[in-house]
Protein backbone atom coordinates (compact mmCIF):
# COMPACT_ATOMS: atom_id res chain seq x y z
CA UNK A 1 -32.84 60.55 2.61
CA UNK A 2 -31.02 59.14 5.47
CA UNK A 3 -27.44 58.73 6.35
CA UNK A 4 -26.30 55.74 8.82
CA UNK A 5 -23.77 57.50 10.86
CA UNK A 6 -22.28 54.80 12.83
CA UNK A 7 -21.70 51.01 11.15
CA UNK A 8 -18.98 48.62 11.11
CA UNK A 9 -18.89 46.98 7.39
CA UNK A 10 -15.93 45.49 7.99
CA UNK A 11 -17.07 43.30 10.79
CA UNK A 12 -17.15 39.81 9.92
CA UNK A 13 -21.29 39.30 9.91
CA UNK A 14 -21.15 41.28 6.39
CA UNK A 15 -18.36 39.60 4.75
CA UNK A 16 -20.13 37.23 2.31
CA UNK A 17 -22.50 39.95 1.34
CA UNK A 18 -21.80 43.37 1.43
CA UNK A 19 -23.02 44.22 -2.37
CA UNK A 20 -26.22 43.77 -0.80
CA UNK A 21 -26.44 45.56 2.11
CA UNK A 22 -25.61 48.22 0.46
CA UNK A 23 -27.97 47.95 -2.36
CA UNK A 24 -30.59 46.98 0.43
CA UNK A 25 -29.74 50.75 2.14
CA UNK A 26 -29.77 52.51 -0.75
CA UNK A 27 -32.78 51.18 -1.52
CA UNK A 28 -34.13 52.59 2.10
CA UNK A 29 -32.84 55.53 0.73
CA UNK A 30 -30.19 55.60 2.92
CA UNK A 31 -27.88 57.43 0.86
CA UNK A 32 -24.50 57.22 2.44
CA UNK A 33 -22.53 55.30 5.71
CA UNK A 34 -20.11 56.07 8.17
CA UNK A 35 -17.95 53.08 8.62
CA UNK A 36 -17.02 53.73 12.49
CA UNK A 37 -12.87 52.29 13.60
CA UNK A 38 -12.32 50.28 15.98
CA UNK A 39 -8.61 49.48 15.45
CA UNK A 40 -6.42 51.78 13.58
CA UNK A 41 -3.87 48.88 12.58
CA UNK A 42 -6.83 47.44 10.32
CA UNK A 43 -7.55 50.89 8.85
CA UNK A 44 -6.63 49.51 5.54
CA UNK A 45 -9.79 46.91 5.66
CA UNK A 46 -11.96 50.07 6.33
CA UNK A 47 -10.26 52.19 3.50
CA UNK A 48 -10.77 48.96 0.88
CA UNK A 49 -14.44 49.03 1.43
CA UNK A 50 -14.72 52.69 0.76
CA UNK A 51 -13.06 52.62 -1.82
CA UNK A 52 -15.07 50.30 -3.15
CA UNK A 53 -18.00 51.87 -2.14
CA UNK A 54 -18.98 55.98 -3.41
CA UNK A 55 -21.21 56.05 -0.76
CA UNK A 56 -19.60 54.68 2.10
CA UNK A 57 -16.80 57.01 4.41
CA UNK A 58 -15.10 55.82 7.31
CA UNK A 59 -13.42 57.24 10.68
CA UNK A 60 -9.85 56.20 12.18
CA UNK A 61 -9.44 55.78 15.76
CA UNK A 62 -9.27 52.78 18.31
CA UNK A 63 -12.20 51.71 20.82
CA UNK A 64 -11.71 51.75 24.16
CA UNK A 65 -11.95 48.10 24.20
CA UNK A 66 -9.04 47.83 22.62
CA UNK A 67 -6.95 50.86 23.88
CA UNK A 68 -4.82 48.38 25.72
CA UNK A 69 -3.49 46.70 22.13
CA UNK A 70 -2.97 50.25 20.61
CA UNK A 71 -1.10 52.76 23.27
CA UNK A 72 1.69 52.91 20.46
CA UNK A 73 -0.53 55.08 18.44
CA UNK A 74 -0.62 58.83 19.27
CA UNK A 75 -2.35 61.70 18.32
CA UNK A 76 0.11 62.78 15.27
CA UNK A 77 -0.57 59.77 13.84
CA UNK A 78 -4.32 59.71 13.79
CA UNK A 79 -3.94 63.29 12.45
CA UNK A 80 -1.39 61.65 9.69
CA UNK A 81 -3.97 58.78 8.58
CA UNK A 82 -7.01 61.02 8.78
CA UNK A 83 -5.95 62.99 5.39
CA UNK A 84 -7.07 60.14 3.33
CA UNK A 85 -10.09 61.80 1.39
CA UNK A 86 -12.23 58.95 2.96
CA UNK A 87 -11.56 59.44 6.05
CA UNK A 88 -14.38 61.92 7.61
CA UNK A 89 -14.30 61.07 11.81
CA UNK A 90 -11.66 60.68 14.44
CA UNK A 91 -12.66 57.30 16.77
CA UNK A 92 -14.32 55.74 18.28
CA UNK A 93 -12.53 56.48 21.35
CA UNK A 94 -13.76 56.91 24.66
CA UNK A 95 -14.64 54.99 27.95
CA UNK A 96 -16.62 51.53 28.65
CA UNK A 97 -16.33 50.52 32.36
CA UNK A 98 -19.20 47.52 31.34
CA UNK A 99 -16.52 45.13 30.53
CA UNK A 100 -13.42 44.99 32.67
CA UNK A 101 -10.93 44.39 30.21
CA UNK A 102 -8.83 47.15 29.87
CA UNK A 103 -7.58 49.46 32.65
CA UNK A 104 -9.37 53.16 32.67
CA UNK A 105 -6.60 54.57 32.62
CA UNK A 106 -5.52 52.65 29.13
CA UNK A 107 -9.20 53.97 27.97
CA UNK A 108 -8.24 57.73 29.50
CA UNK A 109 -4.99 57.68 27.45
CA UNK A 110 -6.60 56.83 24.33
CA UNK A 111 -9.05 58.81 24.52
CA UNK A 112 -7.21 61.96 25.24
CA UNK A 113 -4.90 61.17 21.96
CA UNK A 114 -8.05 60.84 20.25
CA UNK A 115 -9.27 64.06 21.37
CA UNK A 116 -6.14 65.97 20.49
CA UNK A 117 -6.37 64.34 16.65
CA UNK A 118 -10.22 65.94 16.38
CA UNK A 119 -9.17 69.10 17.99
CA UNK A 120 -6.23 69.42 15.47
CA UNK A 121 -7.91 68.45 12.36
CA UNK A 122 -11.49 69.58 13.33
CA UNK A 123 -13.08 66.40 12.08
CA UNK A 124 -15.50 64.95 14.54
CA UNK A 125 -14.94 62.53 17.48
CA UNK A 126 -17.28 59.45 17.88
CA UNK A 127 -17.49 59.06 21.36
CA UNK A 128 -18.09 55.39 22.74
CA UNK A 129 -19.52 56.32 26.39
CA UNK A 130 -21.20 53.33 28.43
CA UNK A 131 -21.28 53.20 32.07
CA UNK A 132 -18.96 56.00 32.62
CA UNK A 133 -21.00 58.84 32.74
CA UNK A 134 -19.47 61.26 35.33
CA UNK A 135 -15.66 60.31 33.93
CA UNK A 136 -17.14 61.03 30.75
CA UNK A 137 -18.50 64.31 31.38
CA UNK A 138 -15.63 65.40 33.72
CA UNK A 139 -13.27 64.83 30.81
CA UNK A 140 -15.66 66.77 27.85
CA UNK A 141 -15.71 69.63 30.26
CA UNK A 142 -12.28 69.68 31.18
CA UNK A 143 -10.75 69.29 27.60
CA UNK A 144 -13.19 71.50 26.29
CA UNK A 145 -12.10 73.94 28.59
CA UNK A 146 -8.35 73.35 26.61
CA UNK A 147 -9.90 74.11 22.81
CA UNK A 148 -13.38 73.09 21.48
CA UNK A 149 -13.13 70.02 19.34
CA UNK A 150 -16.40 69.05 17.31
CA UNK A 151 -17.40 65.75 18.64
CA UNK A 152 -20.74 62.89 18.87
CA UNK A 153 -22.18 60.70 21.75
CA UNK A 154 -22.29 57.74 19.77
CA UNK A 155 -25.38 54.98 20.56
CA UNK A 156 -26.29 57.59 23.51
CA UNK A 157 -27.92 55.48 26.11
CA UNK A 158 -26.29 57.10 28.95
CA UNK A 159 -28.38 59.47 31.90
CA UNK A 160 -30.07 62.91 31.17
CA UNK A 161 -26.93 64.79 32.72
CA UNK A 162 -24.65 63.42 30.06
CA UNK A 163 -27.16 64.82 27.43
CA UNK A 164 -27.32 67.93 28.77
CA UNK A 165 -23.48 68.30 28.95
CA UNK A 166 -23.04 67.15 25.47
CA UNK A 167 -24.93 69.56 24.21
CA UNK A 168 -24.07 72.52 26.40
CA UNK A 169 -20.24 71.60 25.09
CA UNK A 170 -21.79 71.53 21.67
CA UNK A 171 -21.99 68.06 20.99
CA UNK A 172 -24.12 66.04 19.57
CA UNK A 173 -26.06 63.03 20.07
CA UNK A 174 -26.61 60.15 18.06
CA UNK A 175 -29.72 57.78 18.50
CA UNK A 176 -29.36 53.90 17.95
CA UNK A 177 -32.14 51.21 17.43
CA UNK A 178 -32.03 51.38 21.77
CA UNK A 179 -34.32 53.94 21.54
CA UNK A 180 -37.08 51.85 19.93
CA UNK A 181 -36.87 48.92 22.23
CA UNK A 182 -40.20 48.92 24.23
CA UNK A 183 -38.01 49.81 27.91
CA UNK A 184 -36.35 52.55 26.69
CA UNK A 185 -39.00 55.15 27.65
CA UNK A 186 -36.70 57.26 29.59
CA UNK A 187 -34.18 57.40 26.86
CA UNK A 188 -36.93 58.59 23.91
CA UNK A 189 -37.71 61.43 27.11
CA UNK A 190 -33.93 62.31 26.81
CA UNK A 191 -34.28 62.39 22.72
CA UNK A 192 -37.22 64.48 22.91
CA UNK A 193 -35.30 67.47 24.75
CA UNK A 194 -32.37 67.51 22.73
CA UNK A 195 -32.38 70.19 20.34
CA UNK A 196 -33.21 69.64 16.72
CA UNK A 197 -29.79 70.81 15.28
CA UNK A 198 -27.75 68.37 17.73
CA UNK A 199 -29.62 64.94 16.85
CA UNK A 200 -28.36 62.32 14.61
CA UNK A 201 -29.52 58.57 13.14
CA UNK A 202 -27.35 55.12 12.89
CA UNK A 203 -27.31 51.20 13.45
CA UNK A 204 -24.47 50.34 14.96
CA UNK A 205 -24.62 47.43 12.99
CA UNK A 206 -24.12 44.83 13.12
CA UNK A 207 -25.65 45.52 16.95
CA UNK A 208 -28.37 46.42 18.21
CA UNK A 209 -31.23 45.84 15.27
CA UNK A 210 -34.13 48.12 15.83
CA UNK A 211 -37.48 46.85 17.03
CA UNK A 212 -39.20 45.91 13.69
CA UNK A 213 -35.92 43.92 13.24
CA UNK A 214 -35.24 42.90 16.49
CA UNK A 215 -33.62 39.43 16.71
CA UNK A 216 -31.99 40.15 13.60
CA UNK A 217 -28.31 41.30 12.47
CA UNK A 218 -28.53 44.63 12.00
CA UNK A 219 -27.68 46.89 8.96
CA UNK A 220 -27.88 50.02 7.49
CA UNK A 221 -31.27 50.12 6.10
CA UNK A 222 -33.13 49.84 9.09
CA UNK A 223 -31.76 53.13 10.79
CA UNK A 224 -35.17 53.80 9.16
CA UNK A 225 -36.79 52.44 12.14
CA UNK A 226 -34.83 54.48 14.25
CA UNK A 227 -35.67 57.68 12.23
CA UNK A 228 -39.66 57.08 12.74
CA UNK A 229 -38.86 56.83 16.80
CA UNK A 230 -37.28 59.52 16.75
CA UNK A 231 -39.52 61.84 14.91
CA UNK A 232 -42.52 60.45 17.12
CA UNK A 233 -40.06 60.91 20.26
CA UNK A 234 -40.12 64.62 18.68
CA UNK A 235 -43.30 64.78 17.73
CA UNK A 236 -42.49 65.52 13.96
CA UNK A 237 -42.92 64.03 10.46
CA UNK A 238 -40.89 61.45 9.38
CA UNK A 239 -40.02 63.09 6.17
CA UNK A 240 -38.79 66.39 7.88
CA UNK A 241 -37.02 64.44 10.84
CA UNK A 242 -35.09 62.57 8.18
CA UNK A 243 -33.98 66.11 6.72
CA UNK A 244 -33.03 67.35 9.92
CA UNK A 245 -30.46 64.00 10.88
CA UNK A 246 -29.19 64.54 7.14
CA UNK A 247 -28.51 68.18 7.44
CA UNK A 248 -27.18 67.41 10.51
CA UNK A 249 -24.79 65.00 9.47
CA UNK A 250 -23.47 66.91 6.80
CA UNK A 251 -22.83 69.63 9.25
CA UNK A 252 -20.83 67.51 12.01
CA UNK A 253 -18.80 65.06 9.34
CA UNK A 254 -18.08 68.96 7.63
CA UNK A 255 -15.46 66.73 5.34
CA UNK A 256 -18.30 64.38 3.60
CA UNK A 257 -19.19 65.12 0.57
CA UNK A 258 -23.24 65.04 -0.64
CA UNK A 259 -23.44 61.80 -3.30
């Protein structure tokens, strides 16, 4: 059993056929989804499909591509929305200096709300992190320093030193299909240190397809691929590395039920 982590099912690519997918992961025997925010004013998209869907939870939280459009959203109210039953994660949040469209200091505020929200309700924070290592880790340390608040590196692709922070802060990482590509050598290195307990699976669909599907949309069933990296990264059984992602999944997203 597996458990996609990270997914956005209410992106437009699985509109027309979302029965399947989800018939397609179960049938991977990827059991249940995290459907990851990126805007809380289209929460109630999210909270359709998982309603819909037994096996499918979702987080609430706004990406730091967007922070810009959603500064009139603070930290009571993600604590407010995040009751729903459904709802299991705080984010994504965090801070993406690859694009230049919103100011860091948009991303900062954001992100700081959305850190307050996990600390509060102790639900996890999916952390979006890409090209802002040092910011990144200056502000886990700092905040940390405030009150420990559970949270994950989501799609980690960023240096060792992040890694090592994360986990020192007691965070944990979570491993897309980049770590199968064929160049990301030095980022299956960085998986294979990470403790056991702290590592977790997901697609990021529908981004960033793994390499037996790469070329493709993404989707849940093929964190599979991911998985089998990952175990060889860690040179363990499939079947056991799949038990540890699951166990740890249930640990982090404490407010998901087993289906």
């Amino acid at each position: 059993m597996l458990i996609d982590t990270h997914c956005h099912l209410d992106f437009a690519d699985f509109a027309e056929e979302r029965d399947a997918i989800i018939e397609r992961a179960q049938a991977a025997n990827v059991s249940q989804m995290v459907t990851i925010s990126t805007r809380v004013k289209k929460l109630d998209v999210l909270i359709e499909i998982t309603d819909k869907y037994p096996s499918v939870f979702c987080s609430v939280g706004t990406h730091p591509n967007n922070a810009d459009e959603e500064l009139d959203i603070f930290s009571e109210d993600l604590v407010r929305l995040s009751e729903h039953p459904k709802i299991v994660a705080i984010g994504e949040a965090g801070l993406d200096y690859f694009y230049d469209t919103v100011k860091p200091e948009d991303q900062k505020t954001g992100f700081l709300r959305h850190i307050e929200a996990a600390r509060r309700t102790g639900l996890p924070l999916v952390i979006h992190s890409r090209n802002a290592d040092d910011d990144m880790a200056a502000i886990l340390k700092e905040e940390t320093g405030k009150g420990a608040f559970p949270f994950i590196l989501h799609c980690f692709s960023s240096g060792a030193e992040l890694a090592r922070t994360g986990v020192e802060l007691g965070g944990y990482l979570s491993f897309s299909g980049i770590l199968t590509f064929p160049k990301s050598e030095e980022l299956r290195a960085i998986a294979s240190e990470v403790p056991l307990d702290r590592l977790l699976v997901e697609t990021d669909a529908p981004y960033l397809a793994p390499k037996r599907w790469r070329g493709k949309r993404n989707e849940p069933a093929y964190v599979v691929n991911t998985a089998e990296v990952l175990a060889e990264a860690k040179e363990l059984p499939f079947e056991e590395m799949a038990l540890i992602t699951t166990e740890n999944a249930f640990r982090i997203f404490s407010k998901m039920p087993r289906i």
